[in-house]
PDB file of N, CA and C in Angstrom:
ATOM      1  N   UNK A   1      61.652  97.186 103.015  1.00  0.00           N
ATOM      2  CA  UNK A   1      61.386  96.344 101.875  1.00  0.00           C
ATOM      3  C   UNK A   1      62.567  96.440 100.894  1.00  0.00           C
ATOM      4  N   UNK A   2      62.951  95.331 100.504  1.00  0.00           N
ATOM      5  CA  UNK A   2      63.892  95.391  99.658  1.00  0.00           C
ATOM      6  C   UNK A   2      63.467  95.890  97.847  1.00  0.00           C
ATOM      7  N   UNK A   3      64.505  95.976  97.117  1.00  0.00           N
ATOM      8  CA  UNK A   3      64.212  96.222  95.896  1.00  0.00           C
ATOM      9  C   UNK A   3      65.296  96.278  95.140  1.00  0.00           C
ATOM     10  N   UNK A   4      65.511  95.265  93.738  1.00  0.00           N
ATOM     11  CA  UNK A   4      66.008  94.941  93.416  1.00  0.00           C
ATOM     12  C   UNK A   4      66.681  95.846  91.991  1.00  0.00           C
ATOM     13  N   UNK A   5      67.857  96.604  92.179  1.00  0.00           N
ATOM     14  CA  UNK A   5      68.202  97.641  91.842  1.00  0.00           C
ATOM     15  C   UNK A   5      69.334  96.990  90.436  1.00  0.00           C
ATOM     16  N   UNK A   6      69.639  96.363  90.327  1.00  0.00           N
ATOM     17  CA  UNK A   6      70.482  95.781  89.573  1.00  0.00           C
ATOM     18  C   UNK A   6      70.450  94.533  89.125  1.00  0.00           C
ATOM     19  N   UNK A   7      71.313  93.758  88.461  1.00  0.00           N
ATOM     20  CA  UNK A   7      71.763  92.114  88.342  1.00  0.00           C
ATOM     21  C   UNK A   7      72.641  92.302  87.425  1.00  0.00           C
ATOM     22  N   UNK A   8      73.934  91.723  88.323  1.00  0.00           N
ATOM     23  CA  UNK A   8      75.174  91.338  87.615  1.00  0.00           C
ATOM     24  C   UNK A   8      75.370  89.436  87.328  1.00  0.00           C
ATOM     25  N   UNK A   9      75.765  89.132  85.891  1.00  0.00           N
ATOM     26  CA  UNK A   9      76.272  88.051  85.629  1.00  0.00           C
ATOM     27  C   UNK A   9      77.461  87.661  85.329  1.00  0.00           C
ATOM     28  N   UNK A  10      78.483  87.002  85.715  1.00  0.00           N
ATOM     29  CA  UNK A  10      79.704  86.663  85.526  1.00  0.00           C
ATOM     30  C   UNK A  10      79.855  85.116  84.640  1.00  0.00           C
ATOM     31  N   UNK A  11      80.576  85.446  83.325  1.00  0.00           N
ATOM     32  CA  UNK A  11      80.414  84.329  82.254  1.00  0.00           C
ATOM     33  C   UNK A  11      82.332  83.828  82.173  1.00  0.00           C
ATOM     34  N   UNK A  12      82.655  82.595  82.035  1.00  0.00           N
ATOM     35  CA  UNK A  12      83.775  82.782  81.640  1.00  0.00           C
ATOM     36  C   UNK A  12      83.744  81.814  79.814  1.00  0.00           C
ATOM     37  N   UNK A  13      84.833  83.218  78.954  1.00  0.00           N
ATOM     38  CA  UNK A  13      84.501  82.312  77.774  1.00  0.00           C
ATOM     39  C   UNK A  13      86.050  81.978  77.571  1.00  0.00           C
ATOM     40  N   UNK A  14      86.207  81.724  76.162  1.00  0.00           N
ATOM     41  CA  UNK A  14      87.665  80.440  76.224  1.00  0.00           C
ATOM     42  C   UNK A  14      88.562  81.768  76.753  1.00  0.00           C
ATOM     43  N   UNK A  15      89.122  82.745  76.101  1.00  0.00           N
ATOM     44  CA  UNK A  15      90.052  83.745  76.805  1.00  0.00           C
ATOM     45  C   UNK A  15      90.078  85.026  77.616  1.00  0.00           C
ATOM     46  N   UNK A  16      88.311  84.720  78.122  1.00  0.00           N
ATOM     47  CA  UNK A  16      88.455  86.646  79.008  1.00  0.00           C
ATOM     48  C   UNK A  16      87.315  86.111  79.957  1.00  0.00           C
ATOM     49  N   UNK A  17      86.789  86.959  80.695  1.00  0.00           N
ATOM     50  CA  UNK A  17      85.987  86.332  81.628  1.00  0.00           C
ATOM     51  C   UNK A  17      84.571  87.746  80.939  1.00  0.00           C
ATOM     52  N   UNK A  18      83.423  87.465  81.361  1.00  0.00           N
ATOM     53  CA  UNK A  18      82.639  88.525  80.496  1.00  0.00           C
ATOM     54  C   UNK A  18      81.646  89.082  81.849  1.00  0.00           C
ATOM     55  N   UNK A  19      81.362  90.185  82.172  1.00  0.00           N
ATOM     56  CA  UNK A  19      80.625  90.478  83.340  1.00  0.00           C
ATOM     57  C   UNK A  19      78.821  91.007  82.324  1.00  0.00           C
ATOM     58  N   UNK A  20      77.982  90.421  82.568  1.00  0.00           N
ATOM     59  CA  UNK A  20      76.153  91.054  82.009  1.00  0.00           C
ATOM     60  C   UNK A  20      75.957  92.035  83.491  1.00  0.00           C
ATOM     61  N   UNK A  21      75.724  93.169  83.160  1.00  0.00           N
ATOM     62  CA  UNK A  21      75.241  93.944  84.012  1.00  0.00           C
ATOM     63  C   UNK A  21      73.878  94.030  83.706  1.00  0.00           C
ATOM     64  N   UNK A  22      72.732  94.318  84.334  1.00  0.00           N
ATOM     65  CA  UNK A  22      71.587  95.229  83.788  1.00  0.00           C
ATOM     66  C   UNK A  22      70.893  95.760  85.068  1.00  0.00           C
ATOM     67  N   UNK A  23      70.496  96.768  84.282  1.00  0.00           N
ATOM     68  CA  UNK A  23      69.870  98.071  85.842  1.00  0.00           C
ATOM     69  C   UNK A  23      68.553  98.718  84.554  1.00  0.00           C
ATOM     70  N   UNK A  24      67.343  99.396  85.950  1.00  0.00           N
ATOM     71  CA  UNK A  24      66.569 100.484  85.020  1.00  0.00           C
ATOM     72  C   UNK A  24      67.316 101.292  84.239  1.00  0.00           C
ATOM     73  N   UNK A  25      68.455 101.899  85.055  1.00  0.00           N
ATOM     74  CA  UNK A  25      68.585 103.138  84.631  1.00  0.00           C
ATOM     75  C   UNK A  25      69.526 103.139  83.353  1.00  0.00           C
ATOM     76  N   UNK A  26      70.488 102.061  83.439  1.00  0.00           N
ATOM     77  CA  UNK A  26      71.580 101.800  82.536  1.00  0.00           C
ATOM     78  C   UNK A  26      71.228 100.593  80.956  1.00  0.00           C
ATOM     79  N   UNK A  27      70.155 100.130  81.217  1.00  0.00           N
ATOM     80  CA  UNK A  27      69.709  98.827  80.161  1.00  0.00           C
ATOM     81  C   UNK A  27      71.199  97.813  80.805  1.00  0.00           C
ATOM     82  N   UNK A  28      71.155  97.197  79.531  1.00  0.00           N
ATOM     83  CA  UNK A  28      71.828  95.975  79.342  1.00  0.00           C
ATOM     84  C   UNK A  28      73.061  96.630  78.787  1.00  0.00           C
ATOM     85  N   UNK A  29      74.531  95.879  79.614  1.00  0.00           N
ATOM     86  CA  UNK A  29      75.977  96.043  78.846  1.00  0.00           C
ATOM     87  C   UNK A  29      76.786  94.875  79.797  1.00  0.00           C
ATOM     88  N   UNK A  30      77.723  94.921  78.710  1.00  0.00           N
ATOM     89  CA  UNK A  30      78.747  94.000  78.866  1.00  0.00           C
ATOM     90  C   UNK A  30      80.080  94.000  78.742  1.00  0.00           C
ATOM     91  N   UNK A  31      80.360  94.041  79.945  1.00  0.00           N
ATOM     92  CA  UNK A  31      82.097  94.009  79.847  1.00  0.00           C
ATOM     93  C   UNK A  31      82.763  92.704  79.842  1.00  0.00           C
ATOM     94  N   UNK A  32      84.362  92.655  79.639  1.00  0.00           N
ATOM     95  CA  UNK A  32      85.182  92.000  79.094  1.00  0.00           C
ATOM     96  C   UNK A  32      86.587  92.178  79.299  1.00  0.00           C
ATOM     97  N   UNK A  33      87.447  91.396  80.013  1.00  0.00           N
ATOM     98  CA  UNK A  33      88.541  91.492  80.118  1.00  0.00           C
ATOM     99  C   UNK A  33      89.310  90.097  80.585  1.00  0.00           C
ATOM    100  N   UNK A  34      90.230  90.131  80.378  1.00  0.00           N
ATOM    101  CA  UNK A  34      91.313  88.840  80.624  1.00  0.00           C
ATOM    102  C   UNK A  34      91.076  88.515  82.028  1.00  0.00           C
ATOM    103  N   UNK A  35      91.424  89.061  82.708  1.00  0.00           N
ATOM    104  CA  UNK A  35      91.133  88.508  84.447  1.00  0.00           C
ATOM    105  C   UNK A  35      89.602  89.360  84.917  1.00  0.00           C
ATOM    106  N   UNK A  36      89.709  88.060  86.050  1.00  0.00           N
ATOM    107  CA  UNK A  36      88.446  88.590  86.598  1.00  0.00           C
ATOM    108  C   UNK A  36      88.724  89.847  87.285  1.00  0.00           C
ATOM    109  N   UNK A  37      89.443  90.423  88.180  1.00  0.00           N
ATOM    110  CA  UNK A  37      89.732  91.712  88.675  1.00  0.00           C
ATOM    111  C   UNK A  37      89.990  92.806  87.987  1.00  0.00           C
ATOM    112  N   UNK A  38      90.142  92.711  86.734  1.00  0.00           N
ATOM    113  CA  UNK A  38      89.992  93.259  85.583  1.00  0.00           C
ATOM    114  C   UNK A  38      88.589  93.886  85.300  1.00  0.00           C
ATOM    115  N   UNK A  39      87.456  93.158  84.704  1.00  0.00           N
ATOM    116  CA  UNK A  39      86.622  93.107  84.451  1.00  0.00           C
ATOM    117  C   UNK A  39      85.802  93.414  85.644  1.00  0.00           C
ATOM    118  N   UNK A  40      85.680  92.971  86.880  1.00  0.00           N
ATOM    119  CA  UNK A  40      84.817  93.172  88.065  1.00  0.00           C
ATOM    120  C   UNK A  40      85.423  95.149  88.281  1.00  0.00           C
ATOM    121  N   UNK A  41      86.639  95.495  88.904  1.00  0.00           N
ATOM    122  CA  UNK A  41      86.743  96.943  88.531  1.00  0.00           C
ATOM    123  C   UNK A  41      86.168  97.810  87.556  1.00  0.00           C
ATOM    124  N   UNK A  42      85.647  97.154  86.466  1.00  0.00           N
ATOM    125  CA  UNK A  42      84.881  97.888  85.454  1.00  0.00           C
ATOM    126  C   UNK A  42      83.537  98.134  85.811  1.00  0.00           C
ATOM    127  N   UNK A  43      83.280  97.045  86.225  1.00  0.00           N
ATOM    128  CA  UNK A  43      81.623  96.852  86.929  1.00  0.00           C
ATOM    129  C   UNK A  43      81.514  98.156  88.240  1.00  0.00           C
ATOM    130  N   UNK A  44      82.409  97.414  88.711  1.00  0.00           N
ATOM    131  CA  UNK A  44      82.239  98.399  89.973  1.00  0.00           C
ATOM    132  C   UNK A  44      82.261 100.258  89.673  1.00  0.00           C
ATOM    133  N   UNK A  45      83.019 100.411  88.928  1.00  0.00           N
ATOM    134  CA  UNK A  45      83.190 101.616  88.228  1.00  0.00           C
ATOM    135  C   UNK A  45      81.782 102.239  87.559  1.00  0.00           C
ATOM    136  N   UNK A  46      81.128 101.336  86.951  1.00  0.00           N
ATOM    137  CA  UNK A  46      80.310 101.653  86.366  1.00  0.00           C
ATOM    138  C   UNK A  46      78.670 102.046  87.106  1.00  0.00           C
ATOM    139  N   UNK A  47      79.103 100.782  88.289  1.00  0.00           N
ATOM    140  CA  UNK A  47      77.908 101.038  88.674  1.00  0.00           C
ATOM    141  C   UNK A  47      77.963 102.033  90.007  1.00  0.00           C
ATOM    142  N   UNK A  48      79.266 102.216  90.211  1.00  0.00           N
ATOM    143  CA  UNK A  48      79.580 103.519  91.191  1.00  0.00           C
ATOM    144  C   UNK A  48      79.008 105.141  90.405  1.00  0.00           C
ATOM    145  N   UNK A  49      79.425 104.760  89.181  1.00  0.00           N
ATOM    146  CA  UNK A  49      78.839 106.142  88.456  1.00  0.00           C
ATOM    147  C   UNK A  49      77.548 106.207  88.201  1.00  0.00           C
ATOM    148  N   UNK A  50      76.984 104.957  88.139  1.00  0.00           N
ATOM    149  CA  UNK A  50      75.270 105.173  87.647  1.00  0.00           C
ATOM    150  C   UNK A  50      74.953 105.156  89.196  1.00  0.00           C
ATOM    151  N   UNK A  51      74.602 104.772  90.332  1.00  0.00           N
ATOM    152  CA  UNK A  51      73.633 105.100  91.537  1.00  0.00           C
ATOM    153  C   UNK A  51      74.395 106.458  92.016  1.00  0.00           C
ATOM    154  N   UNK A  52      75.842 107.167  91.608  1.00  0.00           N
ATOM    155  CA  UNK A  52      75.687 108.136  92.499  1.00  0.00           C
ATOM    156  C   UNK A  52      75.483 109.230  91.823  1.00  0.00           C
ATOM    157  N   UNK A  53      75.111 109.247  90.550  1.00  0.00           N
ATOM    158  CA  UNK A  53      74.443 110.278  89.819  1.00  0.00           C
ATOM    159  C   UNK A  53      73.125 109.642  90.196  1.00  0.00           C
ATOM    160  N   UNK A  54      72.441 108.818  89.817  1.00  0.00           N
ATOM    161  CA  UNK A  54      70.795 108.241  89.859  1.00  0.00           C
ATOM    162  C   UNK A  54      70.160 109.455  91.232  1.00  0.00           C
ATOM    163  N   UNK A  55      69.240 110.116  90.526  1.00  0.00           N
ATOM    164  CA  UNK A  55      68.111 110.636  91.939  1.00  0.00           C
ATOM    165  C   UNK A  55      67.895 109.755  93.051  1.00  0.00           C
ATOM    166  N   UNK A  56      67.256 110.507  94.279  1.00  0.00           N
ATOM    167  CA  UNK A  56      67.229 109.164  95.374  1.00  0.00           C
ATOM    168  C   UNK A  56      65.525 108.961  95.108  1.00  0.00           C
ATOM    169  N   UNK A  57      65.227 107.647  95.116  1.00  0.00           N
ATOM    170  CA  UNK A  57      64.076 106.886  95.132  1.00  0.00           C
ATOM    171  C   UNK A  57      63.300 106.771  96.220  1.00  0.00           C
TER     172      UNK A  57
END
């Protein structure tokens, strides 16, 4: 069974591109940076640190 552990949103505004993350464990945040590979590395970063600390379910 699946289960839905996250949701990432990708916004672009006039000069940066904006990533909405939200998870249980983390709430709601938002990153921001000029390029998208920019900003997606942040994500990924972030959410590499929250599931591999997170207990297993």
């Amino acid at each position: 069974m699946e289960e839905l552990i996250c949701n990432v949103e990708f916004l672009r505004g006039s000069a940066e591109l904006v990533a909405r993350v939200s998870s249980e464990a983390g709430g709601v945040r938002e990153y921001r940076a000029p390029s998208a590979g920019a900003v997606i590395d942040q994500v990924i970063n972030d959410l590499q640190e929250e599931f591999e600390s997170a207990p297993p379910s």
